[in-house]
N, C-alpha and C. Protein backbone atom coordinates (compact mmCIF):
# COMPACT_ATOMS: atom_id res chain seq x y z
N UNK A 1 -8.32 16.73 -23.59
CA UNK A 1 -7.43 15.83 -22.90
C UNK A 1 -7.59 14.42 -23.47
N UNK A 2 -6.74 13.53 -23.92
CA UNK A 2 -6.44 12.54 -23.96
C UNK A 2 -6.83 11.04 -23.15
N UNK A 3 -7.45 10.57 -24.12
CA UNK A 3 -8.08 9.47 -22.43
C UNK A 3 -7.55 8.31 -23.23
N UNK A 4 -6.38 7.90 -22.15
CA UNK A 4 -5.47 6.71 -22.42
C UNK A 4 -6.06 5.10 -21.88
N UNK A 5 -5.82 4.03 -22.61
CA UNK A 5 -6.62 2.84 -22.16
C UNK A 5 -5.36 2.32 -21.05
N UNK A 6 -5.92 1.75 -20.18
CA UNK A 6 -5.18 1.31 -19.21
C UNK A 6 -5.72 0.06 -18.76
N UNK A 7 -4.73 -0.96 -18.61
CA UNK A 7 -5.12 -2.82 -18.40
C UNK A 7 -4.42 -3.06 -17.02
N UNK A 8 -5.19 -2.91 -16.13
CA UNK A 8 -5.21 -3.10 -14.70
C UNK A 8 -5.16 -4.86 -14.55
N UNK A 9 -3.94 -5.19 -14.36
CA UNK A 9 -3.32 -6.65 -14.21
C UNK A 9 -2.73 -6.81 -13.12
N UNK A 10 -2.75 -8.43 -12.27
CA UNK A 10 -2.33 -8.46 -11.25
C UNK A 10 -1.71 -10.11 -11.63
N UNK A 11 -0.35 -9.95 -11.10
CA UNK A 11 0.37 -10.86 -11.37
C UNK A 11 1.31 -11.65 -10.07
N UNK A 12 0.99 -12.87 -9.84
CA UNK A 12 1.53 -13.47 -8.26
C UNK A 12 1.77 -11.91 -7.57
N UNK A 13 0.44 -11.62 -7.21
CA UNK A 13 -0.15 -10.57 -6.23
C UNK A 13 1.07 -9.08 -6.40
N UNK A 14 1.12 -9.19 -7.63
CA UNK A 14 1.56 -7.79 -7.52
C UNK A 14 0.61 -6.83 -8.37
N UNK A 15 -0.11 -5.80 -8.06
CA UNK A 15 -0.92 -5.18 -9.26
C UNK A 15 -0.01 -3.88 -10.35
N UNK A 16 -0.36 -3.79 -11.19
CA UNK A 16 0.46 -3.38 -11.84
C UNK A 16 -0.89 -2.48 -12.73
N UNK A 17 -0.90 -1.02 -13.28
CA UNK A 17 -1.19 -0.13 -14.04
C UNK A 17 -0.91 -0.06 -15.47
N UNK A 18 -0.49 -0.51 -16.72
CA UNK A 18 -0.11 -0.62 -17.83
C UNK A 18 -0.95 0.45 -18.57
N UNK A 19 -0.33 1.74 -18.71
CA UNK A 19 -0.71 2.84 -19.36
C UNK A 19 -0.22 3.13 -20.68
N UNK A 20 -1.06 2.73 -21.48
CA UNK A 20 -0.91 2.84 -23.11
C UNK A 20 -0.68 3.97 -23.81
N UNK A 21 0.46 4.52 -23.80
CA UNK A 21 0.41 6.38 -24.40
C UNK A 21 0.92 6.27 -25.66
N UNK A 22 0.15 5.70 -26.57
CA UNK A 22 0.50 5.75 -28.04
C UNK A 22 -0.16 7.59 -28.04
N UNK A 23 -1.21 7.26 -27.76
CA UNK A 23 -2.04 8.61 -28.23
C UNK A 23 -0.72 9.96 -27.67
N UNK A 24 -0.26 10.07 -27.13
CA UNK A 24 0.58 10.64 -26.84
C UNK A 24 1.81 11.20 -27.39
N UNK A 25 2.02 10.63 -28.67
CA UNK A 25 2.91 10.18 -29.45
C UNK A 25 3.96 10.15 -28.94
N UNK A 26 4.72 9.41 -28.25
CA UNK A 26 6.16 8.75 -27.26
C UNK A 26 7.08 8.91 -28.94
N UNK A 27 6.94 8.53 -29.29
CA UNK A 27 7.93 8.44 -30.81
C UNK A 27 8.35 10.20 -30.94
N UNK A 28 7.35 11.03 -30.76
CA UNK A 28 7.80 12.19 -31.30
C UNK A 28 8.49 12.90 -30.09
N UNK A 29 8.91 12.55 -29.09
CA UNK A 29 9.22 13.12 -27.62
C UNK A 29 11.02 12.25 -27.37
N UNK A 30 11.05 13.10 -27.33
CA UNK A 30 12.85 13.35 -26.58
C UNK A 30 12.71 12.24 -25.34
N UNK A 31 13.77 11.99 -24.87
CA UNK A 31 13.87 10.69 -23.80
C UNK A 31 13.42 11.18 -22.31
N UNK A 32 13.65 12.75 -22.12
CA UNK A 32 13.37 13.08 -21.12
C UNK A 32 11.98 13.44 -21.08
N UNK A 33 11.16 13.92 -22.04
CA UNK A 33 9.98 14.24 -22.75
C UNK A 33 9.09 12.97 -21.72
N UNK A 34 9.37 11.62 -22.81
CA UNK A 34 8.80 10.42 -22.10
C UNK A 34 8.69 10.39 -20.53
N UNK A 35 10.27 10.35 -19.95
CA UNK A 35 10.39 10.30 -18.71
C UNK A 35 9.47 11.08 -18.24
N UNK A 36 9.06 12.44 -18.12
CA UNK A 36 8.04 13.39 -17.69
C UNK A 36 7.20 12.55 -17.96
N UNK A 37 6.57 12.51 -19.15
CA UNK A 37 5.17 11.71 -18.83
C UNK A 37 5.15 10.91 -18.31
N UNK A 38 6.21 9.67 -18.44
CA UNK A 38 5.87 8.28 -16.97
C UNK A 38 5.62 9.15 -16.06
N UNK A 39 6.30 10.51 -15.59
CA UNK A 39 6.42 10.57 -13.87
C UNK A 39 4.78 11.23 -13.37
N UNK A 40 4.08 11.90 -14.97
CA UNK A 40 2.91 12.09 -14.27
C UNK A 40 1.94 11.36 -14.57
N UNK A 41 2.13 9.78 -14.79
CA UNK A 41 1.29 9.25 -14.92
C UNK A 41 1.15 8.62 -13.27
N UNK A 42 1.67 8.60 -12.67
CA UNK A 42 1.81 7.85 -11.06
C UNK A 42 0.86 8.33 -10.18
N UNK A 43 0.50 9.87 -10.10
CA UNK A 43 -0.36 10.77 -9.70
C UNK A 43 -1.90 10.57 -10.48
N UNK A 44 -1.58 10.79 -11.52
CA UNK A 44 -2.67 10.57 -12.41
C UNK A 44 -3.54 8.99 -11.94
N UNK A 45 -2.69 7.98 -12.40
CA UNK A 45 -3.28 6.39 -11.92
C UNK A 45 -3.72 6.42 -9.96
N UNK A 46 -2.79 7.06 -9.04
CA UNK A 46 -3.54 7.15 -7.70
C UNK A 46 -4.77 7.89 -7.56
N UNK A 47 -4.82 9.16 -8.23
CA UNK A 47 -5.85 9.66 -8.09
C UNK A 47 -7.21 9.27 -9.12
N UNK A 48 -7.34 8.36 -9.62
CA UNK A 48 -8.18 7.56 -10.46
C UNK A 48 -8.53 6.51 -9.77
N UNK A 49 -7.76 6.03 -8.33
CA UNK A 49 -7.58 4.65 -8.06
C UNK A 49 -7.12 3.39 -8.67
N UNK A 50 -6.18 3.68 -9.31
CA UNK A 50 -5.28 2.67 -10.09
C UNK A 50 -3.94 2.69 -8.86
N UNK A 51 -4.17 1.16 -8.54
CA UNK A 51 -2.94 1.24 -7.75
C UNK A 51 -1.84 0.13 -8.13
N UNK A 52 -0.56 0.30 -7.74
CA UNK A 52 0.25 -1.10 -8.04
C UNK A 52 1.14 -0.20 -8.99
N UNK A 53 2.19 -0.70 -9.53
CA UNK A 53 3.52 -0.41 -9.91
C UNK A 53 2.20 0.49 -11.57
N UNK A 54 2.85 1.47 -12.25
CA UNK A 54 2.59 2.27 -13.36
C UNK A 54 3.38 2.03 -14.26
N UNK A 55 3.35 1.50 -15.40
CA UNK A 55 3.78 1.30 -16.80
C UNK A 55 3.44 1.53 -17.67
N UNK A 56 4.18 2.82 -18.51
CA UNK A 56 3.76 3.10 -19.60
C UNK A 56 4.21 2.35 -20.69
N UNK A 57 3.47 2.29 -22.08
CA UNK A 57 3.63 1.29 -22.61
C UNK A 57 3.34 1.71 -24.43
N UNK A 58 4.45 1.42 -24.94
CA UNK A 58 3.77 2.31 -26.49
C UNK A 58 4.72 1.42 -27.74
N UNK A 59 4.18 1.40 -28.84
CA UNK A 59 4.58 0.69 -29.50
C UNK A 59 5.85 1.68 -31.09
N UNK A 60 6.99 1.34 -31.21
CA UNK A 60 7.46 2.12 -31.70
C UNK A 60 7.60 1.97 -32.89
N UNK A 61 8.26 2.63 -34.18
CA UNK A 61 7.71 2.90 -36.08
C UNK A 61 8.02 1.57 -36.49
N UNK A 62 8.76 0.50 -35.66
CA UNK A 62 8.80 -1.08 -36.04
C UNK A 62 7.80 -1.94 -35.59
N UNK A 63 7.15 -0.99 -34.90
CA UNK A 63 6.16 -2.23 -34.06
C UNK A 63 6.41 -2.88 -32.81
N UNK A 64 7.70 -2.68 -32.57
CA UNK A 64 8.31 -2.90 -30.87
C UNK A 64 8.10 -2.55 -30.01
N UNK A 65 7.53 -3.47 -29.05
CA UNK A 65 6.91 -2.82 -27.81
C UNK A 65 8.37 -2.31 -26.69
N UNK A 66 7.72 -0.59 -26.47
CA UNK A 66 8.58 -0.31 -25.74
C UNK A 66 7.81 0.07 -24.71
N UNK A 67 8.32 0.19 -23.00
CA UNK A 67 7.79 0.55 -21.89
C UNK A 67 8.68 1.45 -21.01
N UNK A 68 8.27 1.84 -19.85
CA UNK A 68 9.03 2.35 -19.23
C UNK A 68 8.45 1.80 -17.75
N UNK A 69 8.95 1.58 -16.95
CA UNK A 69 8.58 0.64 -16.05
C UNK A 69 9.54 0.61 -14.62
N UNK A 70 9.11 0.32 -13.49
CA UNK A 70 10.01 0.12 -12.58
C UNK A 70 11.18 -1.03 -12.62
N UNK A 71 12.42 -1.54 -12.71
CA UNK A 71 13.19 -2.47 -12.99
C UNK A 71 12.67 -3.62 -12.31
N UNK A 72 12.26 -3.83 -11.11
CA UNK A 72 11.45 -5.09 -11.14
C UNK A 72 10.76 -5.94 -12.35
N UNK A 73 10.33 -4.97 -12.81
CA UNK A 73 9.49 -5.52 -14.05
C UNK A 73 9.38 -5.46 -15.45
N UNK A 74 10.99 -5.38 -15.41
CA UNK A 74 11.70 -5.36 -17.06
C UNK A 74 11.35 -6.28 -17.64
N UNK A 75 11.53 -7.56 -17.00
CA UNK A 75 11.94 -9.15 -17.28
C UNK A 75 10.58 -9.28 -18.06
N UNK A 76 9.59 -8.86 -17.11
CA UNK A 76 7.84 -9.33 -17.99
C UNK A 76 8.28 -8.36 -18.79
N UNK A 77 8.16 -7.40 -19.19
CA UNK A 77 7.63 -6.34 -20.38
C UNK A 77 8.82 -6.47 -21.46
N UNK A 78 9.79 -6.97 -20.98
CA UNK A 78 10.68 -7.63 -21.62
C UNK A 78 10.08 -8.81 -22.94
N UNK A 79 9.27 -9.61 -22.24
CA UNK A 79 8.68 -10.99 -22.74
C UNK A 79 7.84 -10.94 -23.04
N UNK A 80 6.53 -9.74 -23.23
CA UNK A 80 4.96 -9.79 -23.11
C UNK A 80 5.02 -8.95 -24.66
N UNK A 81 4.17 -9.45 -25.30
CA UNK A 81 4.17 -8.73 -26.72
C UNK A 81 3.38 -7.58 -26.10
N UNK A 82 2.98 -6.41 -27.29
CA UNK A 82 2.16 -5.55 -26.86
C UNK A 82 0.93 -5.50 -27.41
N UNK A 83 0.37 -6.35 -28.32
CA UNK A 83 -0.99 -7.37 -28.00
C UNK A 83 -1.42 -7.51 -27.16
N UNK A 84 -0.86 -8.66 -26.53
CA UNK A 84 -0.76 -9.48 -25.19
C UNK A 84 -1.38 -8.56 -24.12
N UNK A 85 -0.53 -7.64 -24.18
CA UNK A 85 -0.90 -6.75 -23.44
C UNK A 85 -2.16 -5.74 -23.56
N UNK A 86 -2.28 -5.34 -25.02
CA UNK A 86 -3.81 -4.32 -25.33
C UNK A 86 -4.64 -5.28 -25.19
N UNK A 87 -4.76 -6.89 -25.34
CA UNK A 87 -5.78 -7.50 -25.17
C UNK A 87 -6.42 -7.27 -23.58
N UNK A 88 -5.71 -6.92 -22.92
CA UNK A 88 -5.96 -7.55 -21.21
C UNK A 88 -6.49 -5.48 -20.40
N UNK A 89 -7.20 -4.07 -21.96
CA UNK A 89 -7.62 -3.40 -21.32
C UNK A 89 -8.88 -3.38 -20.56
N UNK A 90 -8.73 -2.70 -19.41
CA UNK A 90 -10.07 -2.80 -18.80
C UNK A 90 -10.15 -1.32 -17.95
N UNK A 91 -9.55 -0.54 -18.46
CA UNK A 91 -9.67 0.76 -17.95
C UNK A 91 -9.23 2.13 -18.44
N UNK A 92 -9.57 3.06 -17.99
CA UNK A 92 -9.14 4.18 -19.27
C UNK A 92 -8.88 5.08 -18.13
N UNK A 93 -8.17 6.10 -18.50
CA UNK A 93 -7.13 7.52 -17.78
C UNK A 93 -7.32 8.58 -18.70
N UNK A 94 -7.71 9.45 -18.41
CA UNK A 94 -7.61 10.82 -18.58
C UNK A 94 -6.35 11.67 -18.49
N UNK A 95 -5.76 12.04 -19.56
CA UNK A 95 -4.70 12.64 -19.12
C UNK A 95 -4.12 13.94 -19.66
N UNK A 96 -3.76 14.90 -18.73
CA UNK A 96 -4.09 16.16 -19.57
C UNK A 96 -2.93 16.44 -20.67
N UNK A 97 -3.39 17.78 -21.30
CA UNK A 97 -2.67 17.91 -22.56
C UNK A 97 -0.83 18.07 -22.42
């Protein structure tokens, strides 16, 4: 199993999960492919105790950070490089094959 880094951030009190599934390879997966994995990452982050909105987060063959995210929080992941973002891990997820 796959143990994904995850940067547990809290932003004007909202906490938020940022789940890094490069290892996953998001590039080689169909749109619905992805979608499945966001949806079991939600389960996965509660039962770890990761709480607050879940965002997966992966960088694509240009280097563009892409996410998948609740629409609240387009606007940031919109604006946040994905640096920015691997700089700020502080937690890791297990996630099965």
């Amino acid at each position: 199993m796959p143990t994904l880094p995850v940067a547990r951030i809290e932003i004007q009190d909202v906490k938020l999960a940022v789940v890094f599934i490069d290892l996953l390879d998001p590039l080689g997966k169909s749109g619905q492919q992805r979608m499945d994995c966001y949806g079991a990452l939600a389960p996965l982050c509660a039962a770890r105790g990761l709480t607050g909105d879940v965002i997966a987060v992966w960088q694509d063959s240009f280097g563009r950070t892409r996410f998948l995210a609740p629409p609240q929080q387009h606007l940031f992941f919109q604006a946040v490089s994905y640096g920015q973002l691997r700089a700020q891990v502080n937690d890791w997820l297990t996630a099965p094959d």
